[in-house]
Protein backbone atom coordinates (compact mmCIF):
# COMPACT_ATOMS: atom_id res chain seq x y z
CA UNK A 1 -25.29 0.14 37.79
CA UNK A 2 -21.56 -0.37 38.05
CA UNK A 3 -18.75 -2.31 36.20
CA UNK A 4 -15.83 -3.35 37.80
CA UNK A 5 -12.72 -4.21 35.59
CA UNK A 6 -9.88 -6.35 36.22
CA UNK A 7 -7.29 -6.39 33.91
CA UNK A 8 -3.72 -8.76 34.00
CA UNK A 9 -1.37 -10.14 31.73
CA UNK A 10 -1.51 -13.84 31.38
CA UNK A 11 1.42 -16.48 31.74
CA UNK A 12 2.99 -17.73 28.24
CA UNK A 13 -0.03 -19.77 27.28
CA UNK A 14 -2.52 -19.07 30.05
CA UNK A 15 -5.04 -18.20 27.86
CA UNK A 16 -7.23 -21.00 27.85
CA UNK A 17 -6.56 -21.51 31.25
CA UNK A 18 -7.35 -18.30 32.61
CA UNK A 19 -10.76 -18.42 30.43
CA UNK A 20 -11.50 -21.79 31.63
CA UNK A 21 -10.73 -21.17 35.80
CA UNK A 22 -13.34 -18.01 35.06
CA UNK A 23 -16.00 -20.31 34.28
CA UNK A 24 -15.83 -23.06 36.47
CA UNK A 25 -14.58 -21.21 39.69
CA UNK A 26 -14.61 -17.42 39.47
CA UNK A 27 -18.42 -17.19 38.27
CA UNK A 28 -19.54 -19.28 40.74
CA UNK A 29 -18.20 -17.27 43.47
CA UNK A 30 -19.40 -13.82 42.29
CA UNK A 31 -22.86 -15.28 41.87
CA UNK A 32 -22.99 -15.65 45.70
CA UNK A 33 -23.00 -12.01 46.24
CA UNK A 34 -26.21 -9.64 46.30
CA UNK A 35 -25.75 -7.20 43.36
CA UNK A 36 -23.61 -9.19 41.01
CA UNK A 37 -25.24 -9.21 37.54
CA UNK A 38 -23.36 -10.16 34.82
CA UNK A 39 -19.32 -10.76 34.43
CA UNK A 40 -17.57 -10.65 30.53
CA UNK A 41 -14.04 -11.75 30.22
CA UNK A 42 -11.99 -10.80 26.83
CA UNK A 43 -8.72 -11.25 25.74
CA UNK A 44 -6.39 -10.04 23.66
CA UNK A 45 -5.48 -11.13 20.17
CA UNK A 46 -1.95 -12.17 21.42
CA UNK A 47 -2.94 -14.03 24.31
CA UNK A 48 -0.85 -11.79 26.08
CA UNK A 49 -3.51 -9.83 28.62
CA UNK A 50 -7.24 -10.23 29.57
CA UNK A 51 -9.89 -7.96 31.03
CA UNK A 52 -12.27 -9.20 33.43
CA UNK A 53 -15.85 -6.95 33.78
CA UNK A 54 -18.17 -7.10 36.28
CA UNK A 55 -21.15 -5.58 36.67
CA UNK A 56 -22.61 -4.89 39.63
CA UNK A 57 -25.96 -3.03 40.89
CA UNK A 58 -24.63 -0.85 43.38
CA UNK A 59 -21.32 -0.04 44.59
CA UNK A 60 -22.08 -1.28 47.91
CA UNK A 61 -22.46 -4.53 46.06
CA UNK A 62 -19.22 -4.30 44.82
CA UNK A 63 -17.81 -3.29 48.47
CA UNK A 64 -19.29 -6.30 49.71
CA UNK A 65 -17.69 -8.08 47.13
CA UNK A 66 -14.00 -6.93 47.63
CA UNK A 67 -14.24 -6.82 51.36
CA UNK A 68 -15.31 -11.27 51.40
CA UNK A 69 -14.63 -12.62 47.74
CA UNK A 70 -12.11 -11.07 45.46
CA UNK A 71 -9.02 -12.80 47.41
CA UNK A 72 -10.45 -16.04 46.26
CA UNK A 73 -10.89 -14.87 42.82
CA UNK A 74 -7.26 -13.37 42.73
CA UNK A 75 -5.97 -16.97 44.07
CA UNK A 76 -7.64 -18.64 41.73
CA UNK A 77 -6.57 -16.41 38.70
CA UNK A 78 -2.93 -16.40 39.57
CA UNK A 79 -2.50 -19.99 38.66
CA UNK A 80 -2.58 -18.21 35.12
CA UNK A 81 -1.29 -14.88 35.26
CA UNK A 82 1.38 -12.90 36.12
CA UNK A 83 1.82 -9.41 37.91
CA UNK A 84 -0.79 -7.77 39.67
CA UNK A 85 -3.93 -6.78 38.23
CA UNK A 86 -5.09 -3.41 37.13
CA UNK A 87 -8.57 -2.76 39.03
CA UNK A 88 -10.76 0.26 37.68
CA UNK A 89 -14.38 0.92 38.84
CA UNK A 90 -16.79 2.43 36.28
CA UNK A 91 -20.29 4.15 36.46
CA UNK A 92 -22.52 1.81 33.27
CA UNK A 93 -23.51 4.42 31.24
CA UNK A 94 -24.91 2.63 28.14
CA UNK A 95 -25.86 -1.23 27.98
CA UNK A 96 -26.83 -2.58 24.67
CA UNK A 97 -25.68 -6.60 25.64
CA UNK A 98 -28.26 -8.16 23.43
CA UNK A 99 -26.42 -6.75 20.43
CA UNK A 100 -23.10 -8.55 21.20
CA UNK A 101 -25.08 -12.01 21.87
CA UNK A 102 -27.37 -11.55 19.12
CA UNK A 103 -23.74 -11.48 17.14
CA UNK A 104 -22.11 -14.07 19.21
CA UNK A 105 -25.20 -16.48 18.52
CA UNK A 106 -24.74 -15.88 15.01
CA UNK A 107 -21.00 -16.36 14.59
């Protein structure tokens, strides 16, 4: 498995912005590709930056991805940022995801 991170600094107030334009139009276009498998968005404290991860099942996924999707996803995410984004590729190592929504259920 692979993650994919994408990490900008938002426009003075983008915040909710840039979390809502993740849900309503960047999921839906990295659910059309093979391999996609889960996508977590957090941001930090200030509102100042957030980091997009994807994960992905194999890089080729993510090729695929890059190659006929991500300009779409940048367009869409510019309405709220600023700068270009910081794009790092990861081998998943660990994955213990039902502890965070066993916590975010519970909060």
């Amino acid at each position: 498995m692979f993650a994919r991170t994408f990490t900008v600094n938002l426009k003075p107030g983008g915040g909710p912005g840039y979390a809502r334009t993740v849900d309503q139009e960047v999921v839906p276009i990295l659910r059309k590709f093979p391999g996609f498998r889960d996508q977590i968005t957090i941001m930090s404290t200030d509102g100042k930056q957030a980091i997009g991860i994807t994960f992905w099942d194999r890089r080729e996924d993510i090729d695929a991805y890059v190659r006929d999707g991500y300009a779409d996803v940048s367009s869409a995410l510019k309405k709220c940022s600023e700068g270009a984004p910081v794009i790092a590729t990861y081998n998943v190592t660990n994955w213990i995801a039902q502890s965070i929504f066993a916590l975010k259920a519970g909060a």
